[in-house]
N, C-alpha and C. Protein backbone atom coordinates (compact mmCIF):
# COMPACT_ATOMS: atom_id res chain seq x y z
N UNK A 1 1.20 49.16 36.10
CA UNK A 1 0.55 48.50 34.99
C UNK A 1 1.48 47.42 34.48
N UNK A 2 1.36 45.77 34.38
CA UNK A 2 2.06 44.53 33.98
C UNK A 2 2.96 44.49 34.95
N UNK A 3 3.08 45.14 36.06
CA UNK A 3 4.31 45.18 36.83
C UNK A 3 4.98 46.33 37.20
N UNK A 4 5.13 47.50 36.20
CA UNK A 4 5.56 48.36 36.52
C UNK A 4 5.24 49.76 36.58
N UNK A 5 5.95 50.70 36.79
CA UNK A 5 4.98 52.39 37.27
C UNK A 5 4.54 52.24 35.96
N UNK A 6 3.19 53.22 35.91
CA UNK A 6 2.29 53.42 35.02
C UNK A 6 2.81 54.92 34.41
N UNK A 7 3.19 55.40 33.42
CA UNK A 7 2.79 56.69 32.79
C UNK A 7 2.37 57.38 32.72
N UNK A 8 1.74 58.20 34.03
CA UNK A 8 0.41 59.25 33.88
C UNK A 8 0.70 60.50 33.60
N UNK A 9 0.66 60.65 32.37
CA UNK A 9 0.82 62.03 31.50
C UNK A 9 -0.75 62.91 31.76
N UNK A 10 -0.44 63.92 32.38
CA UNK A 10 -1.63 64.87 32.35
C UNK A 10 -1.76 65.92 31.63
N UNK A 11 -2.50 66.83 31.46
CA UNK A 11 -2.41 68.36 30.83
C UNK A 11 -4.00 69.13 31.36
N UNK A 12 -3.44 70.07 31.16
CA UNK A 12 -4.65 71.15 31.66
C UNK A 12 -6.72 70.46 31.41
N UNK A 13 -6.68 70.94 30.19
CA UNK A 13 -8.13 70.72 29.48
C UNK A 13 -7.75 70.08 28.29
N UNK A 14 -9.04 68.84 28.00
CA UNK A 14 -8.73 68.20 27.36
C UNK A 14 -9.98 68.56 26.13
N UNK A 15 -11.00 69.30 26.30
CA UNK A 15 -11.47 69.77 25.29
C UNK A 15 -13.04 69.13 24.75
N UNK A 16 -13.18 67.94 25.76
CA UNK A 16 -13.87 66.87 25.79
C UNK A 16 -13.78 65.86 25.41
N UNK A 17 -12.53 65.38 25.28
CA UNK A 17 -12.15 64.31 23.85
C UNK A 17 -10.40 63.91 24.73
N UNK A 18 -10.25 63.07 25.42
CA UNK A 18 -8.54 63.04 25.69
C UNK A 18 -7.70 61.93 24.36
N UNK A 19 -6.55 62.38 24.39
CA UNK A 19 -5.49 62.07 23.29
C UNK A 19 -5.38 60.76 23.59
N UNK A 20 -5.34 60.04 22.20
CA UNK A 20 -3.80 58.79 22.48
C UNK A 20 -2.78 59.21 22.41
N UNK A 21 -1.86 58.39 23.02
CA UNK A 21 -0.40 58.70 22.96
C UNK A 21 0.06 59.40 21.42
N UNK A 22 0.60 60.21 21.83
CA UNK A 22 1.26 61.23 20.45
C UNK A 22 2.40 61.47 20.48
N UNK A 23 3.29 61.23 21.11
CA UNK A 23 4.91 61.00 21.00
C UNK A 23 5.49 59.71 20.43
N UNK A 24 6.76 60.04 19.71
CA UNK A 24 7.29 58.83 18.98
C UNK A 24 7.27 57.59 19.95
N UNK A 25 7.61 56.63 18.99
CA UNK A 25 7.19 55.63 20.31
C UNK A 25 6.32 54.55 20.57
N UNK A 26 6.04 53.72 21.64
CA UNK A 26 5.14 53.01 21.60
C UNK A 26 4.42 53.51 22.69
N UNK A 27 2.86 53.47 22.39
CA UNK A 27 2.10 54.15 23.72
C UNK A 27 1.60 53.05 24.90
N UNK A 28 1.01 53.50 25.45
CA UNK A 28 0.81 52.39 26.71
C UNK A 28 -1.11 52.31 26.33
N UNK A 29 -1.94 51.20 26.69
CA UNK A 29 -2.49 50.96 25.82
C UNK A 29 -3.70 51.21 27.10
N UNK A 30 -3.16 51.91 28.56
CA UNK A 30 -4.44 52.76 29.01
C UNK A 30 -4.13 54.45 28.52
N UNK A 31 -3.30 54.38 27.72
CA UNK A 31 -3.22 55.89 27.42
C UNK A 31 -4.49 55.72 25.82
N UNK A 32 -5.74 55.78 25.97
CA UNK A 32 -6.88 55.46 25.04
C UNK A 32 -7.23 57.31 24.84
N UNK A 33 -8.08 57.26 23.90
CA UNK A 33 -8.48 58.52 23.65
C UNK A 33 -9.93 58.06 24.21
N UNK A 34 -10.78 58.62 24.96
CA UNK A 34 -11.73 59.02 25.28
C UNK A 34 -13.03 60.23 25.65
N UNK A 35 -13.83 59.82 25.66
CA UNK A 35 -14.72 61.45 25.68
C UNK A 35 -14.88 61.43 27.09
N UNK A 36 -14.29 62.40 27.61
CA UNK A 36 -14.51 63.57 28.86
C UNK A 36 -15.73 64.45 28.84
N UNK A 37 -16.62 64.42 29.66
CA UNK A 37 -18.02 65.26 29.85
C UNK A 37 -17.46 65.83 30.75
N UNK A 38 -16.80 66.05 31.49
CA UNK A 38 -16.31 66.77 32.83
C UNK A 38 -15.47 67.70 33.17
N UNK A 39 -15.31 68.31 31.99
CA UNK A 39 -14.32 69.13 31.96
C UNK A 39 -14.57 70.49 31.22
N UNK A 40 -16.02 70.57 30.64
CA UNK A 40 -16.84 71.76 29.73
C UNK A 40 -17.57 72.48 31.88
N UNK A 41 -16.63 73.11 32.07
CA UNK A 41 -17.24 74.29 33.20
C UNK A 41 -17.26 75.70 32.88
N UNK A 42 -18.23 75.98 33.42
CA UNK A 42 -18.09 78.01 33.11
C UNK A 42 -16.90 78.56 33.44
N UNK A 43 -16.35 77.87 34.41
CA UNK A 43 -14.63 78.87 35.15
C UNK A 43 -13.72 78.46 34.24
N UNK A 44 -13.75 77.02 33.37
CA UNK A 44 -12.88 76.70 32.12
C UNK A 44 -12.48 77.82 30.94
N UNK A 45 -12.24 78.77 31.29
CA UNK A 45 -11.82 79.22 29.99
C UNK A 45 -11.07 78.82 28.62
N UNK A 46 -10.43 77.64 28.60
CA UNK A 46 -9.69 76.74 27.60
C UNK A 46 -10.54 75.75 27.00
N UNK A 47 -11.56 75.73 27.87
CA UNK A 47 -12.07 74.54 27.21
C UNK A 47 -12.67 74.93 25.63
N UNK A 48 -12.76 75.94 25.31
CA UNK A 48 -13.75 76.29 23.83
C UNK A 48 -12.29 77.73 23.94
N UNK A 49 -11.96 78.14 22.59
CA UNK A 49 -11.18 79.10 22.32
C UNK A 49 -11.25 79.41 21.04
N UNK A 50 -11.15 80.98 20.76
CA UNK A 50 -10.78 80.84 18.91
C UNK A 50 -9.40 81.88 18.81
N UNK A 51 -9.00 81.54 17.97
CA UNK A 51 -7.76 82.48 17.54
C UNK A 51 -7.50 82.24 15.73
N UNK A 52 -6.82 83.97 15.40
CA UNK A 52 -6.69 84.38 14.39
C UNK A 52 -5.30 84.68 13.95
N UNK A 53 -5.17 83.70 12.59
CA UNK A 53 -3.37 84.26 12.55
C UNK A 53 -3.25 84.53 11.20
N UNK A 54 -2.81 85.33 11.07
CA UNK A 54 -3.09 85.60 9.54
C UNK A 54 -1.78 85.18 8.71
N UNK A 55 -1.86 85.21 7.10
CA UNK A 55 -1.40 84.56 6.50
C UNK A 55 0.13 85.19 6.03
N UNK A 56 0.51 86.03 6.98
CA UNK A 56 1.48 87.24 7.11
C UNK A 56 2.46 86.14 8.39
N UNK A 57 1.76 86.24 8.82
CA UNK A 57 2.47 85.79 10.42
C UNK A 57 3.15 84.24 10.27
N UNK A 58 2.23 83.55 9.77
CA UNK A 58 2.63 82.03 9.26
C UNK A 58 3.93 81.98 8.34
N UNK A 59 3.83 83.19 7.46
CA UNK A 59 5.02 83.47 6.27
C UNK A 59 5.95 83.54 6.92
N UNK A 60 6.14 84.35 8.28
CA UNK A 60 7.47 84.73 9.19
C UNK A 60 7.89 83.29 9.41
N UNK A 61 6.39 82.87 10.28
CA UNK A 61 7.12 81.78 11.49
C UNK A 61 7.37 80.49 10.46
N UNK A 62 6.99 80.28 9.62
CA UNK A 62 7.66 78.79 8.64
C UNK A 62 8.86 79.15 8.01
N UNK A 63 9.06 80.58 7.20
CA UNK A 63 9.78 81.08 6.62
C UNK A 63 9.51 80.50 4.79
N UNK A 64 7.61 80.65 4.75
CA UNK A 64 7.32 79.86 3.45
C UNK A 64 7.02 81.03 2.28
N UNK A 65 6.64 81.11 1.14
CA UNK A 65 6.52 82.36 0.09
C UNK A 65 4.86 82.57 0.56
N UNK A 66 4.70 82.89 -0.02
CA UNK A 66 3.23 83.34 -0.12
C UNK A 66 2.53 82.33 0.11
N UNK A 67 1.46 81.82 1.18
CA UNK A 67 0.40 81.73 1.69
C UNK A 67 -0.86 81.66 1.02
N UNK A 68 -1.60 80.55 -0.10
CA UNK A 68 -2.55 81.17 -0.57
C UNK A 68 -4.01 80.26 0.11
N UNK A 69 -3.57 79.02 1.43
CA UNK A 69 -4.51 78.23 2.37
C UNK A 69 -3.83 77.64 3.01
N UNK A 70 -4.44 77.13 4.09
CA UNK A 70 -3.68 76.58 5.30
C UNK A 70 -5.09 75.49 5.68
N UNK A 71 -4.74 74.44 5.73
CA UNK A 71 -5.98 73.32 6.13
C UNK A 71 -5.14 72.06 7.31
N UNK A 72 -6.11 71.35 8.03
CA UNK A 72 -5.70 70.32 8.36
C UNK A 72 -5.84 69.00 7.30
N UNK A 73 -4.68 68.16 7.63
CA UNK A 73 -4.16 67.55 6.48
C UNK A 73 -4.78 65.60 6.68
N UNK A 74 -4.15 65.87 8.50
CA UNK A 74 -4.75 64.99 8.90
C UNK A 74 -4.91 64.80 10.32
N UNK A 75 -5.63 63.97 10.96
CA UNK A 75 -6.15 63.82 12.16
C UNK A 75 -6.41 62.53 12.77
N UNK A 76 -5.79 62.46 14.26
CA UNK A 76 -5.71 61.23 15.09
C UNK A 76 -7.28 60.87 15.33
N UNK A 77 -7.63 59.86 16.01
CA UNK A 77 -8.74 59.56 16.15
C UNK A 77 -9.61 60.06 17.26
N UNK A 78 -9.15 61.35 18.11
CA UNK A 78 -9.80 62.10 19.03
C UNK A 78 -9.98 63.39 17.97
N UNK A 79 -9.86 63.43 16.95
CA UNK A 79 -10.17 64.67 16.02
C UNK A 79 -9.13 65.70 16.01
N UNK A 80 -8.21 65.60 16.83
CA UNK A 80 -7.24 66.58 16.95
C UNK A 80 -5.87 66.36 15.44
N UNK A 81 -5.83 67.62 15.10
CA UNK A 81 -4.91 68.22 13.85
C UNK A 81 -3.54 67.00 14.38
N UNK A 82 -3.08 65.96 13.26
CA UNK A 82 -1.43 65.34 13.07
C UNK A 82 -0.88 65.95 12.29
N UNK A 83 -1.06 66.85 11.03
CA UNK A 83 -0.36 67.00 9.89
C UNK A 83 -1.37 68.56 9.53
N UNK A 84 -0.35 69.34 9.28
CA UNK A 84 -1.18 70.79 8.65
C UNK A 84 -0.64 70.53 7.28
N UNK A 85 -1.20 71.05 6.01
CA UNK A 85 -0.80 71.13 4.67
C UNK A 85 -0.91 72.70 4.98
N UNK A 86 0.14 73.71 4.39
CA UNK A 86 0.82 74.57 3.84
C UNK A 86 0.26 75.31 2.73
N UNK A 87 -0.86 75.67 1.76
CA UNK A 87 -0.63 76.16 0.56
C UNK A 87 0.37 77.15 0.04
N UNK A 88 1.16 76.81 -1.05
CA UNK A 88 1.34 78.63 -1.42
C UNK A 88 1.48 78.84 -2.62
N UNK A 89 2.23 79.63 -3.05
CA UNK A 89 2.31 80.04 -4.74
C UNK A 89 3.82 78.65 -5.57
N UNK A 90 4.35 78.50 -4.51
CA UNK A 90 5.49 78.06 -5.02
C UNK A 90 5.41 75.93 -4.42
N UNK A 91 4.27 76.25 -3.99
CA UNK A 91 3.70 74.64 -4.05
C UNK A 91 2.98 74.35 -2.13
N UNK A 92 3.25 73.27 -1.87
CA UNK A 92 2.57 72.44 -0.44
C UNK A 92 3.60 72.22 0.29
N UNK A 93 3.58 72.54 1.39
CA UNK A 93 4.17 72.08 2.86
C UNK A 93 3.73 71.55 3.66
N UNK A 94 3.62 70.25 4.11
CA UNK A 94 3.22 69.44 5.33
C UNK A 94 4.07 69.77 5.95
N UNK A 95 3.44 69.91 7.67
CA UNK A 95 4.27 70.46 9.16
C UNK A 95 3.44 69.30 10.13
N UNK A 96 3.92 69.00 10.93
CA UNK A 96 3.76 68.59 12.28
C UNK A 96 2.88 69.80 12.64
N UNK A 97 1.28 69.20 13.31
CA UNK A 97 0.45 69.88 14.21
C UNK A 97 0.97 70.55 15.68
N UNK A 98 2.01 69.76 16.17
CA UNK A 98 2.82 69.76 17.59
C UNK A 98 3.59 70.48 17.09
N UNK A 99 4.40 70.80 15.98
CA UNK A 99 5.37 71.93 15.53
C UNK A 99 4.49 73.22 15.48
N UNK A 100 3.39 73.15 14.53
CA UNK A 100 2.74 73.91 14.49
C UNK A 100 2.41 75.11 15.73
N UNK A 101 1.75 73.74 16.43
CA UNK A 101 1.52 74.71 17.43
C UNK A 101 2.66 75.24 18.49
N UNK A 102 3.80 74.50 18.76
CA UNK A 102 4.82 75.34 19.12
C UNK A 102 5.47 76.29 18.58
N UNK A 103 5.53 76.37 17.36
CA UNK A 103 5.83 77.76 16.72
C UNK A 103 5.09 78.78 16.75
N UNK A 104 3.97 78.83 16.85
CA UNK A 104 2.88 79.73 16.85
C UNK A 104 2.67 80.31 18.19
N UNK A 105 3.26 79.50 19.55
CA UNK A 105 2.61 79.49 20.50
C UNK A 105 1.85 78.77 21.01
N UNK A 106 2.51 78.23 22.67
CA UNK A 106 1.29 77.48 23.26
C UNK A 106 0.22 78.29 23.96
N UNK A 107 0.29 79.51 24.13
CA UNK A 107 -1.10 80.13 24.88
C UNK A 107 -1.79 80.87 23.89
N UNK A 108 -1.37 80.62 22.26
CA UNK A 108 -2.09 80.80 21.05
C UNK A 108 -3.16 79.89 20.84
N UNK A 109 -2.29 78.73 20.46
CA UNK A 109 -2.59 77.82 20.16
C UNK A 109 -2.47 76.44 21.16
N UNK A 110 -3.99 76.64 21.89
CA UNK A 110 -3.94 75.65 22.54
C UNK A 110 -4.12 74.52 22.87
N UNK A 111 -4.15 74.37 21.83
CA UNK A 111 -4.15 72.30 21.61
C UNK A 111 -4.43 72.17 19.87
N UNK A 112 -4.40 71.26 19.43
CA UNK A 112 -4.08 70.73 18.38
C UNK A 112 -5.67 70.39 18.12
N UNK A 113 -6.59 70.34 18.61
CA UNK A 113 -7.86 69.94 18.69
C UNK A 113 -8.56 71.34 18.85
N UNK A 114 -8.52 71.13 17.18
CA UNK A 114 -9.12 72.77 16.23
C UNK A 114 -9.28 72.59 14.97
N UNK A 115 -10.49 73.19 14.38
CA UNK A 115 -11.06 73.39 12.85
C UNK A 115 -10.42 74.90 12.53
N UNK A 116 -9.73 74.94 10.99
CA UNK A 116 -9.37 75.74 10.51
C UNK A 116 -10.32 76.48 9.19
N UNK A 117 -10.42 77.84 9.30
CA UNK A 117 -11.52 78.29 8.22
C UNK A 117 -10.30 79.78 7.80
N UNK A 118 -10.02 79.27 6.57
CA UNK A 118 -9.82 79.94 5.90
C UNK A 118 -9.88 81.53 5.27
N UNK A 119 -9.78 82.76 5.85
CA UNK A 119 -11.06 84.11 5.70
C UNK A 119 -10.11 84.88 4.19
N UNK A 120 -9.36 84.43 3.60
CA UNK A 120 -8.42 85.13 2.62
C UNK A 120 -7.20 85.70 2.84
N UNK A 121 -7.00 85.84 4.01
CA UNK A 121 -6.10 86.98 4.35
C UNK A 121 -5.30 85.77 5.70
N UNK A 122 -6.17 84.80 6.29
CA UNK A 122 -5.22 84.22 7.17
C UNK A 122 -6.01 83.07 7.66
N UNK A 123 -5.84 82.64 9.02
CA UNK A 123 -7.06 81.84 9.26
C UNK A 123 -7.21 81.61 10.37
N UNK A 124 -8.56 81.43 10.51
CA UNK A 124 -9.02 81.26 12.23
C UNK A 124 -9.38 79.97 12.51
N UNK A 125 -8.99 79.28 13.94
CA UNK A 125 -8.53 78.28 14.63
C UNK A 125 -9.76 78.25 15.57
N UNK A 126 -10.96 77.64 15.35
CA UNK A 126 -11.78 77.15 16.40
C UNK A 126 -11.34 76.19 17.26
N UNK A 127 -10.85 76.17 18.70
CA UNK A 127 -10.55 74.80 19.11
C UNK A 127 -10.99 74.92 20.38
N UNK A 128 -10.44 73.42 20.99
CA UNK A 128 -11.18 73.46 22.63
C UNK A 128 -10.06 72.49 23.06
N UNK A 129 -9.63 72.86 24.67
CA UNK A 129 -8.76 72.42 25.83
C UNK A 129 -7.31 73.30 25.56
N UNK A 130 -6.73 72.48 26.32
CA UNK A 130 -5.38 73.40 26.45
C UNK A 130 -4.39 72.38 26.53
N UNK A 131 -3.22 71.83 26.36
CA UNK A 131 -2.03 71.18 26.23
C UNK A 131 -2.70 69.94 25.40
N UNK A 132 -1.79 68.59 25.55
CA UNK A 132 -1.80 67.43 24.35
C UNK A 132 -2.64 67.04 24.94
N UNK A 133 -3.58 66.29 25.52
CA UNK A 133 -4.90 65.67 25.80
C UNK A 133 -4.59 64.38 26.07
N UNK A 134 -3.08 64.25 26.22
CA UNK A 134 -2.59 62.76 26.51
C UNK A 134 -3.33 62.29 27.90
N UNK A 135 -3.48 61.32 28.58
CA UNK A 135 -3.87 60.91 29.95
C UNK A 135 -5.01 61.53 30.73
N UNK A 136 -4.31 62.52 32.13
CA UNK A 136 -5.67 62.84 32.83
C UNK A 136 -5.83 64.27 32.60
N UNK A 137 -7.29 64.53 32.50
CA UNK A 137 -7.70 66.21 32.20
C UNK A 137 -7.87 66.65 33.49
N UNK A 138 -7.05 67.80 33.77
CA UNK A 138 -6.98 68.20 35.13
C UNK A 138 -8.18 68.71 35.19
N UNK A 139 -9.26 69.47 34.41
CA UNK A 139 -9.93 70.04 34.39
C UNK A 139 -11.31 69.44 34.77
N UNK A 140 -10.92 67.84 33.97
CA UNK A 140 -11.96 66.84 34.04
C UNK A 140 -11.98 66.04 35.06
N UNK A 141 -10.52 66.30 35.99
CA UNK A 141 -10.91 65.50 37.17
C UNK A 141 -11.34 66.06 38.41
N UNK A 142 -11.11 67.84 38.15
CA UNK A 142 -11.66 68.98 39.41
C UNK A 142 -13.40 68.35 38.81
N UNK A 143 -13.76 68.27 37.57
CA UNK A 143 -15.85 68.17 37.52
C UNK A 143 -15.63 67.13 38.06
N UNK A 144 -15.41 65.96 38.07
CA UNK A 144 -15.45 64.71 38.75
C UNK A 144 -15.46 64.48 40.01
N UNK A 145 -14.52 65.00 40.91
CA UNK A 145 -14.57 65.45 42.09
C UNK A 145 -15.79 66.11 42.65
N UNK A 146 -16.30 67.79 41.92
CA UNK A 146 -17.35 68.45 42.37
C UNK A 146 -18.29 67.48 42.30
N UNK A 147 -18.43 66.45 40.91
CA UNK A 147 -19.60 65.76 41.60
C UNK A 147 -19.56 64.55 41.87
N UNK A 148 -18.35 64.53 42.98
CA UNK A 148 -18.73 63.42 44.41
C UNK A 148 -17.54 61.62 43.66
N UNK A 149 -16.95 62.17 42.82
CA UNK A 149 -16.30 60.73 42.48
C UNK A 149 -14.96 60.42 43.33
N UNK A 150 -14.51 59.85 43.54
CA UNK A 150 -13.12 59.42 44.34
C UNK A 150 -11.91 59.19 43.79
N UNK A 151 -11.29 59.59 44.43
CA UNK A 151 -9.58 59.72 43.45
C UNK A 151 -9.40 58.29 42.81
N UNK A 152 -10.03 57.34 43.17
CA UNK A 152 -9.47 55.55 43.03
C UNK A 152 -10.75 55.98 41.71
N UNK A 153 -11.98 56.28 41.61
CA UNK A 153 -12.76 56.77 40.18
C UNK A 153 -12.48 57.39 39.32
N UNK A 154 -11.67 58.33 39.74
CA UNK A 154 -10.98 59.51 38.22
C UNK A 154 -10.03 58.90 38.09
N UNK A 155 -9.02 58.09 38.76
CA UNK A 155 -7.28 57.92 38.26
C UNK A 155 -7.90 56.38 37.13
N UNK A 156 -9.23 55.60 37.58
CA UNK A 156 -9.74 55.00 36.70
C UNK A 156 -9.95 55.10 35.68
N UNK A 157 -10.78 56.18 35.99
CA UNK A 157 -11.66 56.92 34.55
C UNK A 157 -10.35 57.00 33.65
N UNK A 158 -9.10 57.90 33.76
CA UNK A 158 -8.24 58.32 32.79
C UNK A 158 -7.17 57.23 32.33
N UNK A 159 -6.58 56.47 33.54
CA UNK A 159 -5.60 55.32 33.39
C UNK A 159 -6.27 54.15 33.81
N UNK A 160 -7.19 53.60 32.47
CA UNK A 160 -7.91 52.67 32.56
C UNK A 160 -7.12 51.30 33.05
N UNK A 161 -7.50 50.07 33.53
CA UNK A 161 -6.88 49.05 34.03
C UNK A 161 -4.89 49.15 34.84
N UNK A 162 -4.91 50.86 34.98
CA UNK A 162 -4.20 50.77 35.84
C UNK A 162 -3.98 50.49 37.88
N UNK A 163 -3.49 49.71 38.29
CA UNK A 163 -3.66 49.50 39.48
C UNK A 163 -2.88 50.13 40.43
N UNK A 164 -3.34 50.59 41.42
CA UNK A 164 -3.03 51.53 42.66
C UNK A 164 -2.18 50.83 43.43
N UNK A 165 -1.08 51.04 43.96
CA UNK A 165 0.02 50.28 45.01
C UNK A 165 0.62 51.19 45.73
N UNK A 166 0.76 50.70 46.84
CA UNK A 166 1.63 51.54 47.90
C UNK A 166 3.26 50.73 47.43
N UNK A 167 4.30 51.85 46.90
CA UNK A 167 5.48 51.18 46.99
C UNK A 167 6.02 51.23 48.23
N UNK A 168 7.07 50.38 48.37
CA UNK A 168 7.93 50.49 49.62
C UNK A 168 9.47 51.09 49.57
N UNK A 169 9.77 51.76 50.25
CA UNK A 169 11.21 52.56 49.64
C UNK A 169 12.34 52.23 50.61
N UNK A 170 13.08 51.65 50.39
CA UNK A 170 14.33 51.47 51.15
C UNK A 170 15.41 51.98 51.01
């Protein structure tokens, strides 16, 4: 891409929705967030997930007082969680969504692209795909394949206006 290797950041399932670039930084400007239809299969188990963590467990892993809500604070433009707000008795904590979910667990919490509902006691995490949703959805390029597209069509589809070259190695 402009001349040089292209960036192709992949991850598992993207949930239907792939990431813009989410690392510090400047992103590369085929790394776009886009909607993936190709990647919601019955053998997908990541693609749709829920998980429950209660407001006990969060107290450990932040090391915050009492817990009285936990919401998303804010969100990139593929809908996926940037910023969690914290409630508790002794005031608000903003965290990193990517902290978040590495503290919690990545086979908890599997992607950042999740609605939080509140039940009193802790809260449950509706979400869908599995790792950052940056680039190509592995998931979305096995449906693409099954139906009949070509590797020069999916490496399209995900790394838009990137171009294909044979290097030469000496």
């Amino acid at each position: 891409y402009g001349g040089n290797l292209a960036k192709t950041y992949y991850h598992s399932c993207c949930g239907g929705k792939t990431a813009p670039f989410i690392w510090k930084g400047q992103g590369e400007p085929y790394l776009q967030s886009k909607n993936c239809p190709f990647c919601n299969h019955l053998r997908n188990s990541s693609y749709s997930w829920t998980q429950r963590i209660s407001f006990y467990e969060l107290q450990k892993a932040f090391g915050t007082d009492k817990i009285t809500s936990i919401s998303i604070n804010a969100q990139d433009e593929s809908g996926r969680a940037k910023t969690i707000l914290i409630c508790q008795v002794s005031g608000n904590t903003t965290i990193d969504a990517n902290k978040f979910r590495s503290t919690m667990g990545y086979t908890r919490v599997k992607s950042t692209l999740f609605t939080m509902d509140n039940d009193g006691q802790g809260v449950v995490l509706n979400g869908n795909g599995y790792g950052h949703g940056v680039g190509l959805c592995q998931w979305g390029a096995r449906g693409m394949a099954e139906a009949g597209y070509t590797f020069k069509e999916i490496l399209g589809f995900y790394y838009p206006g990137v171009c294909l070259q044979k290097i030469a190695f000496e």
